[in-house]
N, C-alpha and C. Protein backbone atom coordinates (compact mmCIF):
# COMPACT_ATOMS: atom_id res chain seq x y z
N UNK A 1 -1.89 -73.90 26.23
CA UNK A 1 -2.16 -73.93 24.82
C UNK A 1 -0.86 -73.90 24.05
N UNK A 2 -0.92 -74.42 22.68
CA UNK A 2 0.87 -74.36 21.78
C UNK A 2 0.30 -73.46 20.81
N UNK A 3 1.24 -72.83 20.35
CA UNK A 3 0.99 -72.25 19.23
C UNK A 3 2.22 -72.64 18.38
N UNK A 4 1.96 -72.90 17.02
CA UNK A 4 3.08 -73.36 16.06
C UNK A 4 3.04 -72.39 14.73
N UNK A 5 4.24 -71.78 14.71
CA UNK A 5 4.46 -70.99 13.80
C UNK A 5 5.14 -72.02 12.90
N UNK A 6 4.10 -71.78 11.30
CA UNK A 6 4.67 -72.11 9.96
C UNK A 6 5.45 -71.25 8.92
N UNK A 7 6.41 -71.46 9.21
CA UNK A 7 7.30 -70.15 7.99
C UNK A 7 7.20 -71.05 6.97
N UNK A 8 6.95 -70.03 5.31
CA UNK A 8 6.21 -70.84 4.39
C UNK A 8 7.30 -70.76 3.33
N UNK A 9 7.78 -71.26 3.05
CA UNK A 9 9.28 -71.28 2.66
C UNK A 9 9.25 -72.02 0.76
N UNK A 10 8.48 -72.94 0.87
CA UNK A 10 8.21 -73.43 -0.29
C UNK A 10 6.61 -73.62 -1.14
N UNK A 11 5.98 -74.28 -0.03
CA UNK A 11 4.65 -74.19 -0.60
C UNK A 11 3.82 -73.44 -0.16
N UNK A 12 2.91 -73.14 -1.27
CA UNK A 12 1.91 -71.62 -0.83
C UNK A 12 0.76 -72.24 0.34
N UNK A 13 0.17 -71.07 0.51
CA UNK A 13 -0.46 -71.29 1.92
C UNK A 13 -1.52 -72.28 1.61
N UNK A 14 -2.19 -72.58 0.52
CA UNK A 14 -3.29 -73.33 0.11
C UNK A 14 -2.63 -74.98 0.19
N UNK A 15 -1.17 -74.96 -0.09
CA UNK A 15 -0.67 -76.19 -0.34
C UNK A 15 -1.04 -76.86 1.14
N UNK A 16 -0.30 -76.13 1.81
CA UNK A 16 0.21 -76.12 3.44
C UNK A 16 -1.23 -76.33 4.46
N UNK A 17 -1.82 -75.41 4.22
CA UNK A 17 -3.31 -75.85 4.74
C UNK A 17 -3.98 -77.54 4.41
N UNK A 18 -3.85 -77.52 3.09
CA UNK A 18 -3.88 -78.53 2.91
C UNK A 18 -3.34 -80.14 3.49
N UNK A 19 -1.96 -80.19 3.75
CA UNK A 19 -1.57 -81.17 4.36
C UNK A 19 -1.60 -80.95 5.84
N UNK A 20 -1.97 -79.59 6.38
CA UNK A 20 -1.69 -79.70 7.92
C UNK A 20 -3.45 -80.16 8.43
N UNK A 21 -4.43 -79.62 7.42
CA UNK A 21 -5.71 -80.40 7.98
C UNK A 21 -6.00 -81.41 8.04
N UNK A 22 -5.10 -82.04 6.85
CA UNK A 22 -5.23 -83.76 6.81
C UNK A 22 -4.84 -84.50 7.62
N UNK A 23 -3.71 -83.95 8.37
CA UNK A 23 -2.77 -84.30 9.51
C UNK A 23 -3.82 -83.88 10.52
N UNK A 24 -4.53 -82.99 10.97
CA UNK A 24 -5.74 -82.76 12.08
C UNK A 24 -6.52 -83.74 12.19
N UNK A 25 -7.22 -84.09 10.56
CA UNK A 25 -8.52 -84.96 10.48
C UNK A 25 -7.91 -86.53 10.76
N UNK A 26 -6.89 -86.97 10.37
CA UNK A 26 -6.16 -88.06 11.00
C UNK A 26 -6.26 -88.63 12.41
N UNK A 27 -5.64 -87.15 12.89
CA UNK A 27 -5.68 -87.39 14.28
C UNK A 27 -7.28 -87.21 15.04
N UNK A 28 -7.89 -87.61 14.32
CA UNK A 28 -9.68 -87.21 14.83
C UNK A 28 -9.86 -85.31 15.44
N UNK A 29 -9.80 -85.01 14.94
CA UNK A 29 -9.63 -83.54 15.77
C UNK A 29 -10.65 -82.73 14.55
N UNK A 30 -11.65 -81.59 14.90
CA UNK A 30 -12.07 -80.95 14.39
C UNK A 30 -11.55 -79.43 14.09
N UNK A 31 -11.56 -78.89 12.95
CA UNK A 31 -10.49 -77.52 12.62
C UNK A 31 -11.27 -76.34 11.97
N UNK A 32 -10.99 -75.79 12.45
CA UNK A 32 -11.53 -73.81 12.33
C UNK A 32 -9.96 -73.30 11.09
N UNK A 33 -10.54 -73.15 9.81
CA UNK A 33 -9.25 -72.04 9.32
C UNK A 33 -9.75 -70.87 9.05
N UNK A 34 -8.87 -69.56 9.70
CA UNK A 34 -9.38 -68.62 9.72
C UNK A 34 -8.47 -67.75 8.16
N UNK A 35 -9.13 -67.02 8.09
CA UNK A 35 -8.73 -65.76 6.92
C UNK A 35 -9.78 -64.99 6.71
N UNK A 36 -9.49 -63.67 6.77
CA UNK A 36 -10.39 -62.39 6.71
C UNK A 36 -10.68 -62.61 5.20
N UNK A 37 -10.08 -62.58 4.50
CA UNK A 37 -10.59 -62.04 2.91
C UNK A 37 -11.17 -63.62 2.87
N UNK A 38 -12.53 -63.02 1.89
CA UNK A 38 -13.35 -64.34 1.78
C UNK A 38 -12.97 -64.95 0.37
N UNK A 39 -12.41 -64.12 -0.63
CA UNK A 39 -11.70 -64.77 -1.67
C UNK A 39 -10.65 -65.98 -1.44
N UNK A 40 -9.87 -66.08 -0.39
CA UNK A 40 -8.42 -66.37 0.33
C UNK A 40 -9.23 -67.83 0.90
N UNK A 41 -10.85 -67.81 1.74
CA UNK A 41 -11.54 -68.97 2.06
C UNK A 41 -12.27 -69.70 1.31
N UNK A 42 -12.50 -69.10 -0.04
CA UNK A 42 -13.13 -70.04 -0.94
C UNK A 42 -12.76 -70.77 -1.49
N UNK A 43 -10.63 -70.21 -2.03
CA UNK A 43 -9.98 -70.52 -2.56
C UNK A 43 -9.85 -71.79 -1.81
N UNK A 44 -9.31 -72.22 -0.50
CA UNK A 44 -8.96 -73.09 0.59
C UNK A 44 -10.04 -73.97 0.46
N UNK A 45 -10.98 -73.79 0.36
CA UNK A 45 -12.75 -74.71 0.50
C UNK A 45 -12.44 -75.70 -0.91
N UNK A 46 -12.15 -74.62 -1.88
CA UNK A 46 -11.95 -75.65 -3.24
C UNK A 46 -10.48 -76.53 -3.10
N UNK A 47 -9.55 -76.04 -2.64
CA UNK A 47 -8.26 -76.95 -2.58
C UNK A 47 -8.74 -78.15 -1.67
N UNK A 48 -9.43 -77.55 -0.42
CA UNK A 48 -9.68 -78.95 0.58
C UNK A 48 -10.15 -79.81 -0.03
N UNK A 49 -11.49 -79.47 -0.74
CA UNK A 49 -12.28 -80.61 -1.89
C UNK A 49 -12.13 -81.20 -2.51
N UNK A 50 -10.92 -80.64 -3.49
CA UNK A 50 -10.49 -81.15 -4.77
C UNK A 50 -9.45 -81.77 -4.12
N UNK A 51 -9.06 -82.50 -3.06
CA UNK A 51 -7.90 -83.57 -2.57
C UNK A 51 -7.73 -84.37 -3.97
N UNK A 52 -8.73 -84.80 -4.56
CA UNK A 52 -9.02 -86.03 -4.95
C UNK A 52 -9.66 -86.96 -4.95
N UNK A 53 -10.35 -87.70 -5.05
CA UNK A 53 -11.13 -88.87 -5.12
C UNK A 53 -11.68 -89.01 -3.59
N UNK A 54 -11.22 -90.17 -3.04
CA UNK A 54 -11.36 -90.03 -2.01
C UNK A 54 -10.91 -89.33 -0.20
N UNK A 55 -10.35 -88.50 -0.61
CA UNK A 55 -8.80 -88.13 -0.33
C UNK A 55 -9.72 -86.74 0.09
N UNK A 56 -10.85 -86.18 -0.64
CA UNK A 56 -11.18 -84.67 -0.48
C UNK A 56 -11.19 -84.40 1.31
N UNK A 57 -11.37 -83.33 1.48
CA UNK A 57 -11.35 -83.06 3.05
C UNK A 57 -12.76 -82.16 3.16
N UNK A 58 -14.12 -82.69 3.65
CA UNK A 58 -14.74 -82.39 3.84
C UNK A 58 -14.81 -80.60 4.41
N UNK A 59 -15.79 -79.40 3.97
CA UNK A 59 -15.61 -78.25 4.60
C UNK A 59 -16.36 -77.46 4.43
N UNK A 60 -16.57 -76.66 5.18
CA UNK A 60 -17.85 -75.80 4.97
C UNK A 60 -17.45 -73.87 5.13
N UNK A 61 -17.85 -73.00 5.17
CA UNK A 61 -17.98 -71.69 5.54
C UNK A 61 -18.62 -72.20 7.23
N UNK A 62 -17.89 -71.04 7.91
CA UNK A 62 -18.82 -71.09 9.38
C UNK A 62 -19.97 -70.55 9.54
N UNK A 63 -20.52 -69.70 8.27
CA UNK A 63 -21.97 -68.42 8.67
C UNK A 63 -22.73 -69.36 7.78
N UNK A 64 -22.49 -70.74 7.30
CA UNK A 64 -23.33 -71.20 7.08
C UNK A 64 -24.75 -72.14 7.76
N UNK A 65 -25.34 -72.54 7.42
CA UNK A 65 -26.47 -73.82 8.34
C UNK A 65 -25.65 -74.98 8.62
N UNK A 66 -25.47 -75.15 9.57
CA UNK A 66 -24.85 -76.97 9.89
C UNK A 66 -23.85 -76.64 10.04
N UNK A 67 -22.97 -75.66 10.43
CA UNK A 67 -21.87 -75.09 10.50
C UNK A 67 -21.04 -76.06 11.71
N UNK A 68 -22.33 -76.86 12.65
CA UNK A 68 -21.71 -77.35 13.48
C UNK A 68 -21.34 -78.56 13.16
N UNK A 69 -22.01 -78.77 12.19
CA UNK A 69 -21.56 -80.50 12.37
C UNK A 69 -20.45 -80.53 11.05
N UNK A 70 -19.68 -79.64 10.35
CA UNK A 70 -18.73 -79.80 9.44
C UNK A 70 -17.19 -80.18 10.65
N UNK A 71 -16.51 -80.71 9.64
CA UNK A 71 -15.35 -81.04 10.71
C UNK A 71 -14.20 -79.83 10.60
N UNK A 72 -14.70 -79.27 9.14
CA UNK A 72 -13.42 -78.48 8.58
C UNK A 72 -14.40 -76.92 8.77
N UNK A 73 -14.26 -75.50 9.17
CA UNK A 73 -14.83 -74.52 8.99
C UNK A 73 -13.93 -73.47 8.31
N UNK A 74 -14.22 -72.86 7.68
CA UNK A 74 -13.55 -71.68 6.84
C UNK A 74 -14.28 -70.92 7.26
N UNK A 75 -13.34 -69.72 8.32
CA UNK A 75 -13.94 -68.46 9.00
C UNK A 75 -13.38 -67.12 8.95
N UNK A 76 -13.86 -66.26 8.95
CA UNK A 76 -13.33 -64.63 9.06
C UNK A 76 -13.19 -65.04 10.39
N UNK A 77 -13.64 -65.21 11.39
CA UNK A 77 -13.80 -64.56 13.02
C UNK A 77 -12.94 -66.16 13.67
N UNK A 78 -12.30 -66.02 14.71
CA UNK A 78 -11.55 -67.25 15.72
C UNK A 78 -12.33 -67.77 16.48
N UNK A 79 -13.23 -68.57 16.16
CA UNK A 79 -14.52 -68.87 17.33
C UNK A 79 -14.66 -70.31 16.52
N UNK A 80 -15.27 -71.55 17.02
CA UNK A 80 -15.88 -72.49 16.47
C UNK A 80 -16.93 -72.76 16.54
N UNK A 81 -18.13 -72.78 16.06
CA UNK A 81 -19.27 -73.67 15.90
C UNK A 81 -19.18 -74.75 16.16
N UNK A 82 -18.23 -75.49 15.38
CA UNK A 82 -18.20 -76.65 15.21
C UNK A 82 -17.54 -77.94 16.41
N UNK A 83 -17.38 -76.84 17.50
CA UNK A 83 -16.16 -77.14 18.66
C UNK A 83 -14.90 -77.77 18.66
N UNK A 84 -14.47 -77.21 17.22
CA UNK A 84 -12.79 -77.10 16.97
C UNK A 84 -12.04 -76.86 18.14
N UNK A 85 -11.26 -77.83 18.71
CA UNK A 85 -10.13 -77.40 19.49
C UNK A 85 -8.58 -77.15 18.78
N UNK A 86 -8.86 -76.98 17.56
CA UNK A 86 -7.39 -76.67 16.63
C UNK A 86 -7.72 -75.77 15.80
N UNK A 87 -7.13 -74.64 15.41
CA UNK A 87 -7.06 -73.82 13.90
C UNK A 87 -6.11 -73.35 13.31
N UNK A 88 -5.95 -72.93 12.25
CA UNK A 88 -5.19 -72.32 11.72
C UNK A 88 -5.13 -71.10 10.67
N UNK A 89 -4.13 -70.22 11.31
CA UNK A 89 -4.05 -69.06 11.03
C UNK A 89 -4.19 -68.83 9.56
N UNK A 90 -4.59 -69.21 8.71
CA UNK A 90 -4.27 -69.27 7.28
C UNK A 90 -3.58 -67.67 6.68
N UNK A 91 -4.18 -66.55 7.10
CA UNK A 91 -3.77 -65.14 6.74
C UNK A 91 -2.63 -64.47 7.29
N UNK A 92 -2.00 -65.43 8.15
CA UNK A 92 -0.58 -65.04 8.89
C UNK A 92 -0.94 -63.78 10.07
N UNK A 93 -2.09 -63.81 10.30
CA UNK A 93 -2.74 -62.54 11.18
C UNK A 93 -2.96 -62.89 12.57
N UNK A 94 -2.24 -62.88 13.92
CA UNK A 94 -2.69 -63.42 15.15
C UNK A 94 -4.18 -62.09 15.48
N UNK A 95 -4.80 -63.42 16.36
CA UNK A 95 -6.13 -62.52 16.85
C UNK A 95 -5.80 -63.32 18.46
N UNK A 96 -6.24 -62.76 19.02
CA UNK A 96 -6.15 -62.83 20.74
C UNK A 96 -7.23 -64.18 20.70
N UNK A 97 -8.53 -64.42 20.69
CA UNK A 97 -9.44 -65.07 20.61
C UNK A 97 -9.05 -66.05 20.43
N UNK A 98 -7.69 -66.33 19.63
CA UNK A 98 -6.74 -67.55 19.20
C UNK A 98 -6.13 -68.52 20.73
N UNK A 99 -6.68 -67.93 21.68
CA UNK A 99 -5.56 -68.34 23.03
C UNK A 99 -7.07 -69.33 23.46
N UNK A 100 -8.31 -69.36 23.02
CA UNK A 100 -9.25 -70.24 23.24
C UNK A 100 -9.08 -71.93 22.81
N UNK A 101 -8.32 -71.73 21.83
CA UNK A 101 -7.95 -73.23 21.19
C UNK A 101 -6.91 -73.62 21.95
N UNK A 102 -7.28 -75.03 21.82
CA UNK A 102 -5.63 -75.83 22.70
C UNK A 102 -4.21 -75.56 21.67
N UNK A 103 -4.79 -75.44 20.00
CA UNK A 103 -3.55 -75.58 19.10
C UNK A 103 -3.75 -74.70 18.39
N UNK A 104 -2.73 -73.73 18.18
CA UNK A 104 -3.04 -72.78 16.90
C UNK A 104 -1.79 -72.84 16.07
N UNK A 105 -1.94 -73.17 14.61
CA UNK A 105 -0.82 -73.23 13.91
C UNK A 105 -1.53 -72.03 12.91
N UNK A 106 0.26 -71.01 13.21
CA UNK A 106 0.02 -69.87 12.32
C UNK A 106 0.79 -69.89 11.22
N UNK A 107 0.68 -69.53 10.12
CA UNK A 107 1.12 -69.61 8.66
C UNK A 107 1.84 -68.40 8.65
N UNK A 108 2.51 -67.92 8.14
CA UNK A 108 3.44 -66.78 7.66
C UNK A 108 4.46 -66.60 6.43
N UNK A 109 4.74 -66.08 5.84
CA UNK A 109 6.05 -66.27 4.42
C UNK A 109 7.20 -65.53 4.61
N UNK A 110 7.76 -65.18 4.35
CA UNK A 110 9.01 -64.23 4.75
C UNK A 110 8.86 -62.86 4.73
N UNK A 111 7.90 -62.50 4.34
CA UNK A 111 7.62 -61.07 4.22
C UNK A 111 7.10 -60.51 5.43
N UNK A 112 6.41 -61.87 6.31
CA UNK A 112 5.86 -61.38 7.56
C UNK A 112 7.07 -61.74 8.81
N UNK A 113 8.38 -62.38 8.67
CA UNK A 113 8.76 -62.56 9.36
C UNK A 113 9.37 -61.92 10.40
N UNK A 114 9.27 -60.35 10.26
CA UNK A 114 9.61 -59.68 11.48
C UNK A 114 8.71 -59.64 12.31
N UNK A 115 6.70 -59.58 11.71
CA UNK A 115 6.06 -59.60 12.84
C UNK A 115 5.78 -61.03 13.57
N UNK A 116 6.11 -61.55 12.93
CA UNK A 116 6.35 -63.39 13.35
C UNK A 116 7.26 -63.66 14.53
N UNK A 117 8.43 -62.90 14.05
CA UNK A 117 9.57 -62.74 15.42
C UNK A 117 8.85 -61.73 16.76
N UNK A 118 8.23 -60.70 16.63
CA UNK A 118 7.73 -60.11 17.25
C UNK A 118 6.63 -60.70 18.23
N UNK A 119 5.32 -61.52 17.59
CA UNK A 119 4.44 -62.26 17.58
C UNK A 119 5.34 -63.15 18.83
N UNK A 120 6.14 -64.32 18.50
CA UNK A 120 6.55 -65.02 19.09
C UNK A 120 7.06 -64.35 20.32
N UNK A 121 8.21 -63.16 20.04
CA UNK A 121 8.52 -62.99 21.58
C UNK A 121 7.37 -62.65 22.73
N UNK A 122 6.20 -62.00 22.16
CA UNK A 122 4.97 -61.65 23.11
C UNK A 122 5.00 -62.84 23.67
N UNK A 123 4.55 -63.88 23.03
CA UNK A 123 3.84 -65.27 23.30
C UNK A 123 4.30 -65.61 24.17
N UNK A 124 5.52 -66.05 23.88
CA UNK A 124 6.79 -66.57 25.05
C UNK A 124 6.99 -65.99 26.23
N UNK A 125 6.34 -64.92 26.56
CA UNK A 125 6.33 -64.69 27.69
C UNK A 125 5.81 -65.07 28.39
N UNK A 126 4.60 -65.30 27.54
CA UNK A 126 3.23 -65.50 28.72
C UNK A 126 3.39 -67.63 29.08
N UNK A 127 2.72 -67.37 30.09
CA UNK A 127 2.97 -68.97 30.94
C UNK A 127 2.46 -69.94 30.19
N UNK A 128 1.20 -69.37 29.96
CA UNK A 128 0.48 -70.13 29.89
C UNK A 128 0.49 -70.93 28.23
N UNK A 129 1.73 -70.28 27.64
CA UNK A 129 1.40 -71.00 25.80
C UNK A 129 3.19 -71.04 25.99
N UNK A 130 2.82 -73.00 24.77
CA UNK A 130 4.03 -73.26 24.37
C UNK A 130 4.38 -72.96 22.90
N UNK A 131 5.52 -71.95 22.68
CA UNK A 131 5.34 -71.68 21.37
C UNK A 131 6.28 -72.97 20.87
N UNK A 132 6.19 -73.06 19.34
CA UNK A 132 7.21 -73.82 18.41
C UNK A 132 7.38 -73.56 17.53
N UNK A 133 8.51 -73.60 16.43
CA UNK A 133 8.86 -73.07 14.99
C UNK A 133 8.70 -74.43 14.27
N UNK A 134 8.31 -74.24 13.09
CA UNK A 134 8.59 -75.54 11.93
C UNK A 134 9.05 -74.65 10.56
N UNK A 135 9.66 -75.11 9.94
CA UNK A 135 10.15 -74.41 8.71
C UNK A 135 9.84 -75.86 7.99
N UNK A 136 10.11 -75.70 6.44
CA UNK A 136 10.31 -76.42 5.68
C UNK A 136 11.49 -77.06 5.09
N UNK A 137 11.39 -78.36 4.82
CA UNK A 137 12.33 -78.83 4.75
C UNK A 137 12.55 -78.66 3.07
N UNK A 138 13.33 -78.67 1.96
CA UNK A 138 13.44 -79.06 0.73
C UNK A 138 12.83 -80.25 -0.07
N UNK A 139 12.29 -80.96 0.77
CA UNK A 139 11.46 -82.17 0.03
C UNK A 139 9.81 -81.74 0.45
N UNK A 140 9.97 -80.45 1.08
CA UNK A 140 8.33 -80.41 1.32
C UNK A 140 8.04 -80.96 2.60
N UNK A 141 8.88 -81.63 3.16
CA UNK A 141 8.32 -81.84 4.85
C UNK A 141 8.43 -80.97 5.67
N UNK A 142 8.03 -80.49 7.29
CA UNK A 142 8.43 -79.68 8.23
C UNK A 142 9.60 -80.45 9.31
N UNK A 143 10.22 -79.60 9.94
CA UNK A 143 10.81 -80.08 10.73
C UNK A 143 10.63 -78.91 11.58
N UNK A 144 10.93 -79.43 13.10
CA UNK A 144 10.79 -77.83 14.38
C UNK A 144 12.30 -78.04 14.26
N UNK A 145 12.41 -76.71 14.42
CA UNK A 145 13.54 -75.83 14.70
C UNK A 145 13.70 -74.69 16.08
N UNK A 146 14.73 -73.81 15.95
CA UNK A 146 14.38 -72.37 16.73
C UNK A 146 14.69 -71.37 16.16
């Protein structure tokens, strides 16, 4: 499994969610974003929507009906309905349950970056996950780093 840490350097987490699901749904892939506070997932539900015109990114809550057949889920808990093999951390919070997905990209800002450094050295130990860093670039793109 990879896990990709996002240090959030310029745009807020709603921005960032935003272009990294679009980049999922591109690649045909179905996506679980997790965040405990349900204020934090409604907020995300309306940014996905409001893309624009045609541009919106389809999404649902996971405790809802049809939960399976949405491509995008907004969840408290790391599990898919929807049989997401990608999610993302939206609350900067690792949960173990996270090692079920092939991809987990975790979000973080600088305030979390000591448990981020921490986070990562666990990871890296273990065999079985490839970690990676991306930071932001000044025009708003990512680039991996270390």
């Amino acid at each position: 499994m990879r896990v990709d840490f996002y240090q959030l350097s310029r745009d807020p987490v709603d921005v960032t969610v935003g272009k990294l699901a679009r980049k999922v749904m591109q690649a045909g892939e179905r996506l679980v974003i997790v965040a405990q506070d349900e204020g934090q997932r409604e907020g995300l539900s309306q940014t996905l929507w409001g893309q624009g015109g045609g541009a919106f990114l389809a999404n649902g809550p996971a405790d809802q009906p049809h939960a399976a057949r949405q491509p995008i889920l907004l969840s408290a808990e790391c599990a898919a309905p929807n049989d997401a093999r990608m999610a993302i951390l939206a609350d900067g919070k690792w949960r173990e349950e996270a090692t079920a997905f092939d991809r987990v990209m975790l979000l973080f800002d600088t305030e979390a970056t000591d448990d981020a450094r921490t986070l990562w050295r666990d990871l890296a130990a273990r065999e079985a996950i490839d970690n990676r860093i991306f930071k932001q670039t000044p025009e708003g793109g990512w680039r991996e780093g270390r």
